[in-house]
Protein backbone atom coordinates (compact mmCIF):
# COMPACT_ATOMS: atom_id res chain seq x y z
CA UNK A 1 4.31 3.57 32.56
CA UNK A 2 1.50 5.91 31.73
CA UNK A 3 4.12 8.41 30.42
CA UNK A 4 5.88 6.45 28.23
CA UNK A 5 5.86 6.23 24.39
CA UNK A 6 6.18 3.68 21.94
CA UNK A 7 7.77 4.12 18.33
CA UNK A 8 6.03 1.76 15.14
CA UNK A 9 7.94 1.72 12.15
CA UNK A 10 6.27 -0.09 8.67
CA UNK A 11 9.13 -0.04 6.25
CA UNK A 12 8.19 -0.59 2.97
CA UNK A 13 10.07 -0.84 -0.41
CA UNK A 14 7.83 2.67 -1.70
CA UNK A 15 7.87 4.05 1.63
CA UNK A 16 8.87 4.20 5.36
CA UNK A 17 5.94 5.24 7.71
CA UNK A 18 6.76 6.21 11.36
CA UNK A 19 4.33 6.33 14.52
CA UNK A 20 4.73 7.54 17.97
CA UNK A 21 1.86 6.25 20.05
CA UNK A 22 1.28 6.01 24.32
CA UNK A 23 1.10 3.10 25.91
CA UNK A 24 -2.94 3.16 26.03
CA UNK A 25 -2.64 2.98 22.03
CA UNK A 26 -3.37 6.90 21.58
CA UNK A 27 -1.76 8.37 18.29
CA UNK A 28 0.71 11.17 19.19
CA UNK A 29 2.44 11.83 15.39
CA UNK A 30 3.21 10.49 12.09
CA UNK A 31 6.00 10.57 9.75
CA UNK A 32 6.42 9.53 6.01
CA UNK A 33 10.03 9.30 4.45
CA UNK A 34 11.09 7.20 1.19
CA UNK A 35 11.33 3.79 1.20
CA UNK A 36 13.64 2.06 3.27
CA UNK A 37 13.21 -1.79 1.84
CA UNK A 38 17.38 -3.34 1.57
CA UNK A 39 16.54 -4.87 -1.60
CA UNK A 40 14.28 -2.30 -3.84
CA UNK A 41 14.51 0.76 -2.33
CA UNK A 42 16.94 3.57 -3.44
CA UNK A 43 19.12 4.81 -0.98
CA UNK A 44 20.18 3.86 2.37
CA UNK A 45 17.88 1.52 4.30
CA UNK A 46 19.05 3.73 7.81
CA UNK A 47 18.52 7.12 6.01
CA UNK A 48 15.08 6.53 5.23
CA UNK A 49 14.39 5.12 8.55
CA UNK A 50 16.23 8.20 10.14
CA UNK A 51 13.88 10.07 8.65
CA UNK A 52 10.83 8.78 9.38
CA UNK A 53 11.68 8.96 12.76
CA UNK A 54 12.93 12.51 12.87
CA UNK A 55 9.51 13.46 10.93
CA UNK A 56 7.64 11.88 13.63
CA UNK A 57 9.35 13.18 16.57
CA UNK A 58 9.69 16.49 15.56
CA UNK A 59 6.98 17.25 18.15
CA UNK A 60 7.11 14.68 20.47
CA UNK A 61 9.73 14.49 23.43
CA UNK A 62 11.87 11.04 22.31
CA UNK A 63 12.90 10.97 25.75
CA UNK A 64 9.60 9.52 26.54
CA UNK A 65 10.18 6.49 24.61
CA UNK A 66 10.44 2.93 26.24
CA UNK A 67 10.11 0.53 23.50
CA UNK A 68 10.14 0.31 19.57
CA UNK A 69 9.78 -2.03 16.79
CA UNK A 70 10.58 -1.44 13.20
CA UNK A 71 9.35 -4.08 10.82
CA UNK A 72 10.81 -4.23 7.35
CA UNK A 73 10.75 -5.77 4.28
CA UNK A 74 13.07 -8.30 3.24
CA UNK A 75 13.84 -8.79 7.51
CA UNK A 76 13.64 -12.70 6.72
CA UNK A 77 16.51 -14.70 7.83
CA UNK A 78 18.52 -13.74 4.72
CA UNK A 79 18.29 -10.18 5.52
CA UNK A 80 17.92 -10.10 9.46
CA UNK A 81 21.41 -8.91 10.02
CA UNK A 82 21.18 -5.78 7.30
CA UNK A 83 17.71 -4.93 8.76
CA UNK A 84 19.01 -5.29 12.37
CA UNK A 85 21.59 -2.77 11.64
CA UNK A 86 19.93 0.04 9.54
CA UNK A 87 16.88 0.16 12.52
CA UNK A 88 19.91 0.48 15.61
CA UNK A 89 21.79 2.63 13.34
CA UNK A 90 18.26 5.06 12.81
CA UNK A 91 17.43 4.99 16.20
CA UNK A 92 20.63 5.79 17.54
CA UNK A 93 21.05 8.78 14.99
CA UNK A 94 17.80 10.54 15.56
CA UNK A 95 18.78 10.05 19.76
CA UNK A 96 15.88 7.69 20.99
CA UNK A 97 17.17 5.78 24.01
CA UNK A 98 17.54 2.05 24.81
CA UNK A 99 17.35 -0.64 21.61
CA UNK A 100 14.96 -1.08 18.72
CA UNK A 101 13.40 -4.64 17.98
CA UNK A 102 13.61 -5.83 14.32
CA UNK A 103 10.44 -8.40 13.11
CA UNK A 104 9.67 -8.80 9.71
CA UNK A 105 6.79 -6.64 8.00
CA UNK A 106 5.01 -9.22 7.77
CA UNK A 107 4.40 -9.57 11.83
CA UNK A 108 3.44 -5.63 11.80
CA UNK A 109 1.07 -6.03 8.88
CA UNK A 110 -0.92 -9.09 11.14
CA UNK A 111 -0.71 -7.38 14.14
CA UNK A 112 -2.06 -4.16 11.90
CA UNK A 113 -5.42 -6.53 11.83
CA UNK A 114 -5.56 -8.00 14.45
CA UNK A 115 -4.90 -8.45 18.21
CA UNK A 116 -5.37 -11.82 17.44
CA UNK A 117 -1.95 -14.53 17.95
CA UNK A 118 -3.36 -16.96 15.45
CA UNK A 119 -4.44 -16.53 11.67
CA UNK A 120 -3.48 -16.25 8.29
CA UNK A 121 -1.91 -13.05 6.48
CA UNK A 122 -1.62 -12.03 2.41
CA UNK A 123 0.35 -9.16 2.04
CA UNK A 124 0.52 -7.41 -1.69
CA UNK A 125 2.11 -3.92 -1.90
CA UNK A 126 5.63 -3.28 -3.55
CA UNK A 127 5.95 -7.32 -3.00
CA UNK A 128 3.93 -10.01 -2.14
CA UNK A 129 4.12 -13.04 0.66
CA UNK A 130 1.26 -14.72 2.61
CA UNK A 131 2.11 -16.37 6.07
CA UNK A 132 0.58 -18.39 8.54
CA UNK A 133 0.90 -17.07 12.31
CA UNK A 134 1.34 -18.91 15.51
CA UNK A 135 1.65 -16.87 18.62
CA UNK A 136 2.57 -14.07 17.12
CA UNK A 137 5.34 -15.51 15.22
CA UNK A 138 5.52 -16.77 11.77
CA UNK A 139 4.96 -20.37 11.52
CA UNK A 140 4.71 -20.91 7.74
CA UNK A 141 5.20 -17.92 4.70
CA UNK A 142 4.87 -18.56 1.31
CA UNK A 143 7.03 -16.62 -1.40
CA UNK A 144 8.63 -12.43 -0.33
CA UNK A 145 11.12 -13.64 -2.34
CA UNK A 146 11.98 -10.11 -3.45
CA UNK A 147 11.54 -8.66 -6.98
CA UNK A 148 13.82 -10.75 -8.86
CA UNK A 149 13.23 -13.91 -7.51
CA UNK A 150 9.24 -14.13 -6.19
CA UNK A 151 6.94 -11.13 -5.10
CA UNK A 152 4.37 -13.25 -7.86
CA UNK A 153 1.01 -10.55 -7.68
CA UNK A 154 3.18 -7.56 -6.11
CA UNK A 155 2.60 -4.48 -7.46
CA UNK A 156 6.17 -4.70 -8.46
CA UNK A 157 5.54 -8.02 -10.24
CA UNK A 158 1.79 -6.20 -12.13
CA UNK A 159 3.92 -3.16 -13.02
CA UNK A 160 6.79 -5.46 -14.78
CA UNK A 161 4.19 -7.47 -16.43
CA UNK A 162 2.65 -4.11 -17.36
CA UNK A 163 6.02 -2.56 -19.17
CA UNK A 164 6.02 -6.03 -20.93
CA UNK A 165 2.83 -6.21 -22.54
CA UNK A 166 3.31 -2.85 -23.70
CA UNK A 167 6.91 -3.92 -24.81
CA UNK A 168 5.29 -6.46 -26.43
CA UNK A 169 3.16 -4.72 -28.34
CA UNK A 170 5.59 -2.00 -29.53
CA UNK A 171 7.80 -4.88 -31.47
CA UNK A 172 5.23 -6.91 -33.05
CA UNK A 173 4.80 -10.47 -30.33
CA UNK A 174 1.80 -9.33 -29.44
CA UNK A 175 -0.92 -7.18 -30.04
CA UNK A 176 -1.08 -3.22 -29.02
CA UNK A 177 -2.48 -3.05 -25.40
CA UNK A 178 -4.32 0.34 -24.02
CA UNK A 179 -1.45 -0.05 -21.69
CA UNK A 180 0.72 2.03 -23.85
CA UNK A 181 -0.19 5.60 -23.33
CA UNK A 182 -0.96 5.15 -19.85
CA UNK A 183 2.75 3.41 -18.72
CA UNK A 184 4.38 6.01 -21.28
CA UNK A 185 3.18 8.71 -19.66
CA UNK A 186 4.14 7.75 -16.49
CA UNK A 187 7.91 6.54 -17.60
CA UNK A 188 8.46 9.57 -19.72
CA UNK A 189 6.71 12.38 -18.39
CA UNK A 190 6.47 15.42 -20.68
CA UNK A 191 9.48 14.10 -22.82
CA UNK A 192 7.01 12.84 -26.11
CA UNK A 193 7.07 9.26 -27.08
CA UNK A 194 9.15 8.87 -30.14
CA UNK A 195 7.28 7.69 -33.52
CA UNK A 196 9.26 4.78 -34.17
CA UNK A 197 7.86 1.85 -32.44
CA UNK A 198 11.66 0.48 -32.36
CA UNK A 199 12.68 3.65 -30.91
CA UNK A 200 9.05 4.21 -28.29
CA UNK A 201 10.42 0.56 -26.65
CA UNK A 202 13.92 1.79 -25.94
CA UNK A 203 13.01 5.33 -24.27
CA UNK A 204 10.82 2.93 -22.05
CA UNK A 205 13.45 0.82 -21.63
CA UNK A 206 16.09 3.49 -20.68
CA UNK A 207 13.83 5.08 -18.10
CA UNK A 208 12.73 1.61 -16.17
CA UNK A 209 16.45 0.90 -15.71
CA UNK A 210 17.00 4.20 -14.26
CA UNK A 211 14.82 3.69 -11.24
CA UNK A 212 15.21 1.22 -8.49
CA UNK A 213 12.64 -1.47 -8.71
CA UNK A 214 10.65 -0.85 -6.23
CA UNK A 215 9.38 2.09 -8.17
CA UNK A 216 7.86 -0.17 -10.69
CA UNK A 217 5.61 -1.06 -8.78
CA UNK A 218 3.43 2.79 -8.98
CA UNK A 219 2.57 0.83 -12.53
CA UNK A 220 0.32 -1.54 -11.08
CA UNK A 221 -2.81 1.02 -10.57
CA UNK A 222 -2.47 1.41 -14.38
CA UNK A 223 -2.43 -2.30 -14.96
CA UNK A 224 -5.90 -2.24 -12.97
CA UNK A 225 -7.39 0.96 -14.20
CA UNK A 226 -6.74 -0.85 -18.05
CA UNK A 227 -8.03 -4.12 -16.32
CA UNK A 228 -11.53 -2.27 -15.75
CA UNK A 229 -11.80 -1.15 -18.64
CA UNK A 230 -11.37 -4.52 -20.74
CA UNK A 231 -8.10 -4.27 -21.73
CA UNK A 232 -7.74 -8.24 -22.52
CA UNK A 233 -3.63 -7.51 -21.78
CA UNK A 234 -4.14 -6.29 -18.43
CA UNK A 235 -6.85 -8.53 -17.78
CA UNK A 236 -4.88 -11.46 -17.79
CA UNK A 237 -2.13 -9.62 -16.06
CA UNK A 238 -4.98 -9.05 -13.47
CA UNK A 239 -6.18 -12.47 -13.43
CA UNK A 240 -2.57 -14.07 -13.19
CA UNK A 241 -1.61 -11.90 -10.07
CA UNK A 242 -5.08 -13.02 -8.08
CA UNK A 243 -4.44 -16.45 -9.04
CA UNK A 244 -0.89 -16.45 -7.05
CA UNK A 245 -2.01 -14.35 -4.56
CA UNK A 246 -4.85 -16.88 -3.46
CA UNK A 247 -2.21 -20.19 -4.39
CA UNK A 248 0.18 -18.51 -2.06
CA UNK A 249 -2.45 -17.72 1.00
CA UNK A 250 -3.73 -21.59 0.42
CA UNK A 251 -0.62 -23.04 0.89
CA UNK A 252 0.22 -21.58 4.06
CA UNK A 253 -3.35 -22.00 5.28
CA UNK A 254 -2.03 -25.98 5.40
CA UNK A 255 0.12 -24.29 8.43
CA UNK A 256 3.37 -26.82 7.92
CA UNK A 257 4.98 -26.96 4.84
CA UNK A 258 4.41 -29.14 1.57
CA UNK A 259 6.48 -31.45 0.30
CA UNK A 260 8.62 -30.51 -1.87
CA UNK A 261 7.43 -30.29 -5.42
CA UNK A 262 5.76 -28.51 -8.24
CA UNK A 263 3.63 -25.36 -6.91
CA UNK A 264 -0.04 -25.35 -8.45
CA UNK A 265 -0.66 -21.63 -10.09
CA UNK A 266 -4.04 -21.83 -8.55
CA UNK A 267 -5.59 -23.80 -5.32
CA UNK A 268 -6.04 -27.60 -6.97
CA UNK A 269 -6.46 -30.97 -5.95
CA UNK A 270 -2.74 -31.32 -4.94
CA UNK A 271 -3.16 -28.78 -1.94
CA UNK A 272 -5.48 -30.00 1.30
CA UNK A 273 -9.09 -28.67 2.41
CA UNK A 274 -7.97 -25.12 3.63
CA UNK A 275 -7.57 -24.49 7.51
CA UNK A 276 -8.80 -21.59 9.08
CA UNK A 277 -7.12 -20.97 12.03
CA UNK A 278 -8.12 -17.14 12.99
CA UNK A 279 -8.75 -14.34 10.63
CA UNK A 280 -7.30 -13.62 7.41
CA UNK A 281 -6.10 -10.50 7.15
CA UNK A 282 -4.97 -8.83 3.84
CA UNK A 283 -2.61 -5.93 3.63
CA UNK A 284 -0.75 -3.88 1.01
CA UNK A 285 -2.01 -1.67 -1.99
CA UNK A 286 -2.74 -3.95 -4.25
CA UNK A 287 -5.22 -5.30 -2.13
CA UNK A 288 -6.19 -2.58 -0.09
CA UNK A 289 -6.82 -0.16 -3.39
CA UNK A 290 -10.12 -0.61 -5.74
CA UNK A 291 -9.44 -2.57 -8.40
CA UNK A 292 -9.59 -5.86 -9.99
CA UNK A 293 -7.13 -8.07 -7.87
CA UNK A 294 -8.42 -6.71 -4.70
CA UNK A 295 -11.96 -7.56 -5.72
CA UNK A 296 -10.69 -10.83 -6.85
CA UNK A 297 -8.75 -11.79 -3.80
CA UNK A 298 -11.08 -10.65 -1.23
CA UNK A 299 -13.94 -13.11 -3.20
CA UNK A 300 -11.25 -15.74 -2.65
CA UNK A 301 -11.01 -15.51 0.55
CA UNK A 302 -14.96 -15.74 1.44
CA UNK A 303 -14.97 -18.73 -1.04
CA UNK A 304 -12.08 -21.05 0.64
CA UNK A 305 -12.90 -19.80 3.99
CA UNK A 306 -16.28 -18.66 4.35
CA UNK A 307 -15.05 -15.44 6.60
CA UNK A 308 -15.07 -11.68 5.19
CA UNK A 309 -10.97 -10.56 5.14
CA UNK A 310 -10.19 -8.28 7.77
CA UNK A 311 -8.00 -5.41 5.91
CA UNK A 312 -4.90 -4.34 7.79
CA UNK A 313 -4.02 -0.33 6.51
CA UNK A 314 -1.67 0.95 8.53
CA UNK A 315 1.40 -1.39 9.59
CA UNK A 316 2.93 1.24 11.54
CA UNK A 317 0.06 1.43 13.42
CA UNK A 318 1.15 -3.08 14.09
CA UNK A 319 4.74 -2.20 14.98
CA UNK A 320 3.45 0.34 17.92
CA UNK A 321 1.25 -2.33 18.86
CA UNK A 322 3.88 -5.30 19.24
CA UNK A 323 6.04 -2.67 20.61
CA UNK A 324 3.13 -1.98 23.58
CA UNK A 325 3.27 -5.75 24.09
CA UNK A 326 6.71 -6.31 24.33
CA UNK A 327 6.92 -2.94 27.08
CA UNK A 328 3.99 -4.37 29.02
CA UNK A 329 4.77 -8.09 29.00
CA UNK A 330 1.64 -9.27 27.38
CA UNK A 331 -0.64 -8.86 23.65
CA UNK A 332 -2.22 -5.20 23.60
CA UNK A 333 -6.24 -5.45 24.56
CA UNK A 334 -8.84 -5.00 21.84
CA UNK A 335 -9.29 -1.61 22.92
CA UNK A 336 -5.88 -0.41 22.37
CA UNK A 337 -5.65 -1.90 19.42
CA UNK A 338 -8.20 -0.15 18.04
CA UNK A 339 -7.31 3.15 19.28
CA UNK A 340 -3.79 2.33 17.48
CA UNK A 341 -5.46 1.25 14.09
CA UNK A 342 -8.54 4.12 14.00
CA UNK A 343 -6.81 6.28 12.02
């Protein structure tokens, strides 16, 4: 067993990160390829996968491997067979032997956190879902709806709210935001803005709706950076995205569902006394990153639970552990994990 290797794959809407680990939790390789997310990325969810995994066993002897575990975005219920697929289609392409397990990404960004089997997650990077976990497993998640339906406080979700305001300002519903420069910049690169504020919105519109929408979300640090610096625009695009992010992470914090009904945009009267069954760990950019919603969230968190957030950076590093657990037959030790999650 000593000799074995486990694979950990985080894959993201922005990007796919592979990691090839032993069995006692030590780091062997890394790989980075696009992301690989069914619903936002660009590209073929297996490619990017495929690639990852070549990256990180370029190296490293893939006959070694006895277990791996791939969690993805948008691996819910509604996307479980797709996800299922592109992973055994990867691991089959690159050559690793035996079958690949398929969880969700939110499982790998927990177990990213925490050995623990019990606690509460709030994931924010391209998208955005919080979840409450029960032995391992999900017991109760709260929005990961995807870009067009939920993500509410993804960076995906900031960066859209972003292009609006300045949108917004170019045609006259709202005032001019220090947005503008910043998001044209980034849309158009060296190609200069045009004069006409008429024409400015549609060169901005053109080059959103030639990227998938997952790259939208690379807006969000500019939302924040504005946010800092008083931009009242981004501010309340700052403020808006906290708000959700701490509505969604109360919610599940009740463990079993709500009635059905209206859904309060922040923590109120109509949601219980929080529960705080384990730690809370936080993952993703948006709340990893300086900046104003991370600052904001994180306060949340000590305020409804009275515990500091335990920050969860490297999911990969969560899908080697659960795929240690599932080779040995039992959760990883504290030690391992933090071998896995040192880096």
């Amino acid at each position: 067993m000593s000799a074995g290797l486990v694979v950990g794959v985080d894959a993201g809407g922005t990007a796919t990160r592979c990691l090839v680990a032993s069995i006692g939790g030590v780091v062997l390789a890394r790989g980075v390829a696009a992301g690989a997310s069914q619903r936002s990325s660009a590209g073929r969810p297996a490619a990017a996968l495929a690639a990852a995994l070549r990256a990180a066993l370029s190296d490293v002897d893939g006959r070694r491997v006895v277990a791996g575990v791939v969690g993805a975005a948008g691996a819910g219920s509604a996307g479980r067979a797709t996800a299922r697929a592109a992973a055994a289609e990867a691991w089959h392409a690159v050559g690793l032997p035996g079958e690949v397990s398929t969880v969700t990404d939110l499982e790998v960004a927990f177990a990213a956190g925490t050995p623990a089997a019990h606690g509460l997650l709030l994931l924010a990077g391209t998208g955005a879902v919080a979840a409450a976990l029960r032995d391992g497993a999900i017991a109760h998640r709260c929005d990961g709806y995807g870009w067009l339906l939920g993500d509410e406080g993804g960076a995906v979700w900031i960066g859209r709210r972003g292009l609006r305001a300045v949108l917004a300002g170019l045609d006259g519903r709202a005032a001019p935001t220090a947005l503008t420069g910043p998001v044209t910049a980034w849309l158009l690169g060296d190609q200069p803005a045009p004069g006409d504020p008429a024409e400015h919105a549609q060169a901005l519109i053109a080059a959103a709706y030639a990227m998938p929408p997952a790259e939208l979300g690379r807006l969000a640090p500019l939302v924040g950076a504005a946010a800092g610096a008083g931009d009242p625009a981004a501010r309340n695009i700052a403020g808006a995205a906290a708000e959700r992010l701490l509505a969604a992470l109360a919610t599940v914090s009740q463990v079993e569902p709500r009635p059905a009904g209206p859904v309060p945009v922040v923590p109120g009267p109509v949601l219980a006394a929080p529960v705080l069954p384990g730690p809370v760990v936080l993952a993703g950019s948006v709340l990893l990153s300086p900046g104003p919603v991370g600052e904001a969230v994180r306060a949340g968190v000590r305020d409804m639970f009275d515990v500091e957030p335990t920050p969860a950076a490297d999911g990969a590093a969560g899908a080697a552990a659960l795929a240690i657990a599932r080779w040995q037959g039992r959760p990883v030790s504290a030690a391992v994990h933090a071998r896995l999650t040192s880096g």
